[in-house]
Protein backbone atom coordinates (compact mmCIF):
# COMPACT_ATOMS: atom_id res chain seq x y z
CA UNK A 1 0.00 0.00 0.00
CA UNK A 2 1.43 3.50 -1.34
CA UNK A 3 2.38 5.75 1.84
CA UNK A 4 0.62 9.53 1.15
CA UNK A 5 1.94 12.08 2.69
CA UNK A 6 0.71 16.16 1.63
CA UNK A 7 2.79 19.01 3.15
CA UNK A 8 0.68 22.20 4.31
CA UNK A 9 1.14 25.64 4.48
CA UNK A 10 -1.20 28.48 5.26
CA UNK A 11 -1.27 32.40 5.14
CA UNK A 12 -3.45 34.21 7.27
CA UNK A 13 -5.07 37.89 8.15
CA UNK A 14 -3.14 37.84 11.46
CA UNK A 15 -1.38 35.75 14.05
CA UNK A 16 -4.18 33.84 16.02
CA UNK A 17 -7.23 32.49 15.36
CA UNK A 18 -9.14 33.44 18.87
CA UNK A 19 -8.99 36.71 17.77
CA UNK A 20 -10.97 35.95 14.61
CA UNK A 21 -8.23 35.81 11.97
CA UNK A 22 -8.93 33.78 8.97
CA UNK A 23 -7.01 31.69 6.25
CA UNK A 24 -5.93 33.91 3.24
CA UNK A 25 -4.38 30.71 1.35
CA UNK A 26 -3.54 27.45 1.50
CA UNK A 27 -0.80 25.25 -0.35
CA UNK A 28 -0.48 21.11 -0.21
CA UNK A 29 1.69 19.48 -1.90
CA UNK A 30 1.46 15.41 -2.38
CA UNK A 31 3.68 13.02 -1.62
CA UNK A 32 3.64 9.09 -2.45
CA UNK A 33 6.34 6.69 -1.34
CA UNK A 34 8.96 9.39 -0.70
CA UNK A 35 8.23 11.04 -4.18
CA UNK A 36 6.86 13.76 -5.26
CA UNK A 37 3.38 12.89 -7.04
CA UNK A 38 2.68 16.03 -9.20
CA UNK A 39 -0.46 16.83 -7.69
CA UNK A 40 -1.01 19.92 -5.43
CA UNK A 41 -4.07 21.73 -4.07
CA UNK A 42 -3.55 25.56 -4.41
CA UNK A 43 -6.30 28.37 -3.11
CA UNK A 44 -6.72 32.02 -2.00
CA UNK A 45 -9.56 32.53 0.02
CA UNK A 46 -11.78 35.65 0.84
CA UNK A 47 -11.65 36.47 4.67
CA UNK A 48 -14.13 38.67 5.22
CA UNK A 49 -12.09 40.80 7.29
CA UNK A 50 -9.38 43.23 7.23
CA UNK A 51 -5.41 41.70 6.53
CA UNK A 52 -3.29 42.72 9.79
CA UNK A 53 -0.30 45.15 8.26
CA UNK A 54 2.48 42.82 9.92
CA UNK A 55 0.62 39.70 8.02
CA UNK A 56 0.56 41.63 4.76
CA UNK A 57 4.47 42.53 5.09
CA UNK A 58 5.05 38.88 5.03
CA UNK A 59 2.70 37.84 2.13
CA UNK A 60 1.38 40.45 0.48
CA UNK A 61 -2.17 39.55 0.03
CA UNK A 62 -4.69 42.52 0.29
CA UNK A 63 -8.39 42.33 1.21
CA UNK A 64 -9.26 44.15 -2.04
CA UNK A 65 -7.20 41.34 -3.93
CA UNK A 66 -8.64 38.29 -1.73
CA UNK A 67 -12.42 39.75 -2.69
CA UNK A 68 -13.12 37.85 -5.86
CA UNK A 69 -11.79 34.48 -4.10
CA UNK A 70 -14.10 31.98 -2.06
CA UNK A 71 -14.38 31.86 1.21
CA UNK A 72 -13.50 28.70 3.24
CA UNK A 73 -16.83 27.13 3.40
CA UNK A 74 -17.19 27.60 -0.46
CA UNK A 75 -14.34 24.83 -0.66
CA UNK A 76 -13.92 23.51 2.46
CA UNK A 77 -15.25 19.94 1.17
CA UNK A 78 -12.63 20.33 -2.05
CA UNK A 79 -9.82 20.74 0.74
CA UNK A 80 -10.60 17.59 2.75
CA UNK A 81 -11.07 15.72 -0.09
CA UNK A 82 -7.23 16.07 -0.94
CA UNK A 83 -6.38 15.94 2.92
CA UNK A 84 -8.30 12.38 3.59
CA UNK A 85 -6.53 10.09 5.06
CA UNK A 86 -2.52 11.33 4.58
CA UNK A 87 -0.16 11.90 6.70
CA UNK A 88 0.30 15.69 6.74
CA UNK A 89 3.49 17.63 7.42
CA UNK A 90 3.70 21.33 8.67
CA UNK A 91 6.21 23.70 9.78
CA UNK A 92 5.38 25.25 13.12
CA UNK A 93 1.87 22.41 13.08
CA UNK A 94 0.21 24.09 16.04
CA UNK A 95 -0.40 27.54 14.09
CA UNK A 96 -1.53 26.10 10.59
CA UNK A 97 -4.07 23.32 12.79
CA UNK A 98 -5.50 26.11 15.17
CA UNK A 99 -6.30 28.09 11.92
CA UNK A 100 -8.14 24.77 9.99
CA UNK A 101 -9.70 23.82 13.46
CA UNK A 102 -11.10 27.68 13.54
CA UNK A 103 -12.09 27.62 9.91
CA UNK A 104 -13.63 24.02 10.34
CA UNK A 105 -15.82 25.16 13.73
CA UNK A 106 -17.97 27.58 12.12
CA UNK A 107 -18.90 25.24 9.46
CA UNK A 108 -19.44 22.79 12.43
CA UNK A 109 -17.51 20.84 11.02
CA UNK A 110 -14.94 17.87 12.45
CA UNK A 111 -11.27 19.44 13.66
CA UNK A 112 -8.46 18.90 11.39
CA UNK A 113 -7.32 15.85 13.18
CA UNK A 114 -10.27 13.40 12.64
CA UNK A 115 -9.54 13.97 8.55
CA UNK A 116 -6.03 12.80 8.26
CA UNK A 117 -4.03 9.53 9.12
CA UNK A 118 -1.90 12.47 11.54
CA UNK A 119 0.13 15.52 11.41
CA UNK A 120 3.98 15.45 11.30
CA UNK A 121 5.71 18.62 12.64
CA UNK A 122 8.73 19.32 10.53
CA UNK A 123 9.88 22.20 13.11
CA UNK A 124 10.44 19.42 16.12
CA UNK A 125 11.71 17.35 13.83
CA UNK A 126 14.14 19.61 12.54
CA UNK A 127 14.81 20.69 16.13
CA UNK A 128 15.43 17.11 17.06
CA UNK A 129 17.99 16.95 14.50
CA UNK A 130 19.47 20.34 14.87
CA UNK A 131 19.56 21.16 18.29
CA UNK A 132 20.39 24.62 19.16
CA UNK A 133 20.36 25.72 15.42
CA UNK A 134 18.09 27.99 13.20
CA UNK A 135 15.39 25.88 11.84
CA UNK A 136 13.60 28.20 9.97
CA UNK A 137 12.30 27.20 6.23
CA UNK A 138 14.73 29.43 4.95
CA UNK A 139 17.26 28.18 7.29
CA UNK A 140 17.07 24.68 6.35
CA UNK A 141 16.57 25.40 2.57
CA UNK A 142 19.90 26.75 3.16
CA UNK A 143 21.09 23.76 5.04
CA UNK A 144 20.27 21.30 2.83
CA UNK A 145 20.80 22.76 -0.64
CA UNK A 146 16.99 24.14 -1.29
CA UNK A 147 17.09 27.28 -3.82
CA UNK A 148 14.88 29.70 -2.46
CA UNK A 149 16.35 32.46 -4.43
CA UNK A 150 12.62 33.12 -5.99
CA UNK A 151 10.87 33.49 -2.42
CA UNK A 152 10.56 37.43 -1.89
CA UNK A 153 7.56 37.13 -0.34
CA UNK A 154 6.07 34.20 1.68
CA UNK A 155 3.69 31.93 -0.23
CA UNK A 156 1.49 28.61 0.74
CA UNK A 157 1.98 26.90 -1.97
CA UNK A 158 5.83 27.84 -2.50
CA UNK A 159 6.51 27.36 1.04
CA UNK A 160 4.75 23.92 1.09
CA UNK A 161 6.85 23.08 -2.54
CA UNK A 162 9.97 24.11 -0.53
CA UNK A 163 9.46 22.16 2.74
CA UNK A 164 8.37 19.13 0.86
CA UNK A 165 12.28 19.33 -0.74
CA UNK A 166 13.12 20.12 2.66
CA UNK A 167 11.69 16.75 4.49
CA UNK A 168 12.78 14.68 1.78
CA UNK A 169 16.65 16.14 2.48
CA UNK A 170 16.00 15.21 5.96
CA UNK A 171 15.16 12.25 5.87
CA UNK A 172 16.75 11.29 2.85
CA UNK A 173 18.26 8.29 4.96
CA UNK A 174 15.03 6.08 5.15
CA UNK A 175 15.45 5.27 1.54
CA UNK A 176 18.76 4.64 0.85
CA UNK A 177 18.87 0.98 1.31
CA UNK A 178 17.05 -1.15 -1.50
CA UNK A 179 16.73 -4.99 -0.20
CA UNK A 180 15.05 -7.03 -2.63
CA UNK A 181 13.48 -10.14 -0.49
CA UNK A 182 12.34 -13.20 -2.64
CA UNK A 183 10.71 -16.36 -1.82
CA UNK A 184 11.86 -18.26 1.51
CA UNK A 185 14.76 -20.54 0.19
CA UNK A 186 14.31 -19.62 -3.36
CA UNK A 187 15.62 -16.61 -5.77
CA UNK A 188 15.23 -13.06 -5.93
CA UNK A 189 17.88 -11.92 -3.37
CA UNK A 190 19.29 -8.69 -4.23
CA UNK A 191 22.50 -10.63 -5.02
CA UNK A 192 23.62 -13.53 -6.11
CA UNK A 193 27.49 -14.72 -5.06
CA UNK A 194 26.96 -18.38 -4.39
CA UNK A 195 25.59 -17.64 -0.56
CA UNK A 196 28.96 -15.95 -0.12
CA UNK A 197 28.30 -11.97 1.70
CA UNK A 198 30.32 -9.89 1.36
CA UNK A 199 31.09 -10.99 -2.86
CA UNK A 200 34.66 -11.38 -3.51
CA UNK A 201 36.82 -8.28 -4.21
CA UNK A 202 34.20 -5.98 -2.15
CA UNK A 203 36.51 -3.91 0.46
CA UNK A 204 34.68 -3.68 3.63
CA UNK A 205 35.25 -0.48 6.12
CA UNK A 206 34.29 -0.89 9.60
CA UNK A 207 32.46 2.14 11.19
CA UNK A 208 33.87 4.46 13.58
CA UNK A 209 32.71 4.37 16.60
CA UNK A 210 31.72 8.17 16.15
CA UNK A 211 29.76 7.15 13.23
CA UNK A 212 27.85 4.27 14.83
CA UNK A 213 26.79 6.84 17.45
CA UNK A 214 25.76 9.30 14.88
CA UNK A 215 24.17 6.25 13.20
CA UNK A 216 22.26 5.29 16.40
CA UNK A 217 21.01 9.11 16.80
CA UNK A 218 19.88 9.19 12.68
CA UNK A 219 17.78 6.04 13.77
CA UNK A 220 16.37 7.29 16.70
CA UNK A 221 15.92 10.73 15.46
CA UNK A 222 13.44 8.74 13.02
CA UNK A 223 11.82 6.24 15.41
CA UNK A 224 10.37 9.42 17.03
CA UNK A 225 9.17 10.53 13.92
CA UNK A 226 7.27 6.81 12.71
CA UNK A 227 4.10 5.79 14.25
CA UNK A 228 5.08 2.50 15.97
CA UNK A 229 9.33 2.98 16.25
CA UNK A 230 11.89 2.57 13.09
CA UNK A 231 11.66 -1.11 11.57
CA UNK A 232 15.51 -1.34 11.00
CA UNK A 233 16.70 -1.84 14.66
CA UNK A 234 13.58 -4.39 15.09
CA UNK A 235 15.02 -5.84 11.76
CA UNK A 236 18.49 -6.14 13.16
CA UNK A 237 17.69 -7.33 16.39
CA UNK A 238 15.51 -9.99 15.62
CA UNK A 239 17.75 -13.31 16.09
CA UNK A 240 18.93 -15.04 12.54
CA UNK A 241 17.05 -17.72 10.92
CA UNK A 242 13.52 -16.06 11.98
C-alpha cells in the first residue's frame, strides 16, 4: 500500500485564530512513497475581514485582492477531499491546525485531526535533528541545498513546494537501502554470489565508533518521527534464521 503524505502551508489575516483571523491561502503538496506525485491543491480565500499590516508585510495579500476568491466554506469539502486520510506535514503544526480547526468550527464541522491519518511537525523534527540551530524554512533550505532564491515574499503553496524538498533532504536516509526479499529458500535476493556476503573483491570499512553513534542518533531521530518505532533496529535485532 502506497504511503501519502501532503505538506501544508497556510497564510493568514493575522497571528491567532481566537482573535478571529482567517485563512488567506492554503498550499499542499502530495507526496507518495517518498516522491513527489505532481499533484497539489492551491487556493486564496476571501476572509471577510481586514489583513493585519504585519501579516501583509510577510505575504502580500490585500483584502481588495482576496475579494473575488471563495471563502473557506465555499471549498472547504474540495480541501478535505485532498487531505483524507494522509499523513500531513507542517512547519510550526500548532499555528496552521489552530487556523483549519477555527475555519472548520464555524462550518461545524470535524477538527483537522479526525480527517487525516496524523500531522507530522517538521519544526520538532528539525529541532530534534538540529539542536540549538536555526530551523527556519529558509534556514534549512539553506542547510540542505533548497534554492529559495525566488521566495521574496512568503507563499502557501511555494513554502509547502519548498518544505516538501526540505523533508525529503532530511530524511533522505530512510530510503537509501534497497533490499530485494524473494521467496523463503528460493531466488530473488538482491545478489547472487553463491551464498557468499560480502562478494569477492568488495573492500569492507568498519564504522567508527563516532559514526555508529551518529548512526544510532539518525535512527532514533526517526523512530520518534514513525508511528510504531523505526523497523531497521527491530530488523536487526531480531535473532537469525527467523
Amino acid at each position: 500500500m502506497s504511503l501519502r503524505r501532503i505538506v501544508l502551508d497556510t497564510e493568514t489575516t493575522g497571528l491567532s485564530p481566537e482573535d478571529g483571523h482567517r485563512i488567506v491561502e492554503i498550499g499542499c503538496v502530495e507526496i507518495v512513497d517518498r516522491r513527489l506525485s505532481g499533484r497539489t491543491l492551491h487556493l486564496y480565500l476571501n476572509p471577510e475581514r481586514d489583513i493585519d499590516e504585519g501579516a501583509l508585510a510577510v505575504h502580500g495579500l490585500t483584502r481588495e485582492r482576496l475579494q473575488v476568491e471563495p471563502r473557506f466554506g465555499d471549498v472547504a469539502e474540495r480541501i478535505l477531499e485532498f487531505l483524507r486520510g494522509a499523513e500531513v506535514l507542517i512547519h510550526n503544526a500548532p499555528f496552521d491546525v489552530g487556523f483549519l480547526d477555527a475555519e472548520l468550527a464555524r462550518l461545524r464541522r470535524s477538527p483537522f485531526g479526525s480527517v487525516v491519518a496524523g500531522v507530522v511537525d517538521t519544526l520538532v523534527m528539525a529541532r530534534e535533528l538540529h539542536p540549538g540551530k536555526r530551523n527556519t524554512l529558509d534556514a534549512l533550505c539553506e542547510r540542505y541545498g533548497v534554492s529559495n532564491a525566488h521566495r521574496k515574499l512568503h507563499g502557501a503553496l511555494l513554502d509547502a513546494e519548498l518544505l516538501a524538498d526540505v523533508y525529503l533532504a532530511m530524511t533522505r536516509g530512510q530510503d537509501s537501502l534497497e533490499i530485494a526479499i524473494g521467496e523463503s529458500g528460493g531466488a530473488g535476493h538482491a545478489f547472487d554470489a553463491g551464498g557468499q556476503w560480502p562478494p569477492a573483491g568488495l573492500s569492507v570499512r568498519a564504522a567508527t565508533p563516532a559514526e555508529l553513534e551518529a548512526h544510532q542518533a539518525l535512527l532514533a531521530a526517526i523512530g520518534r518521527e514513525a508511528k510504531g518505532g523505526a523497523l531497521w533496529p527491530q530488523l536487526r535485532d531480531e535473532p537469525a534464521g527467523t
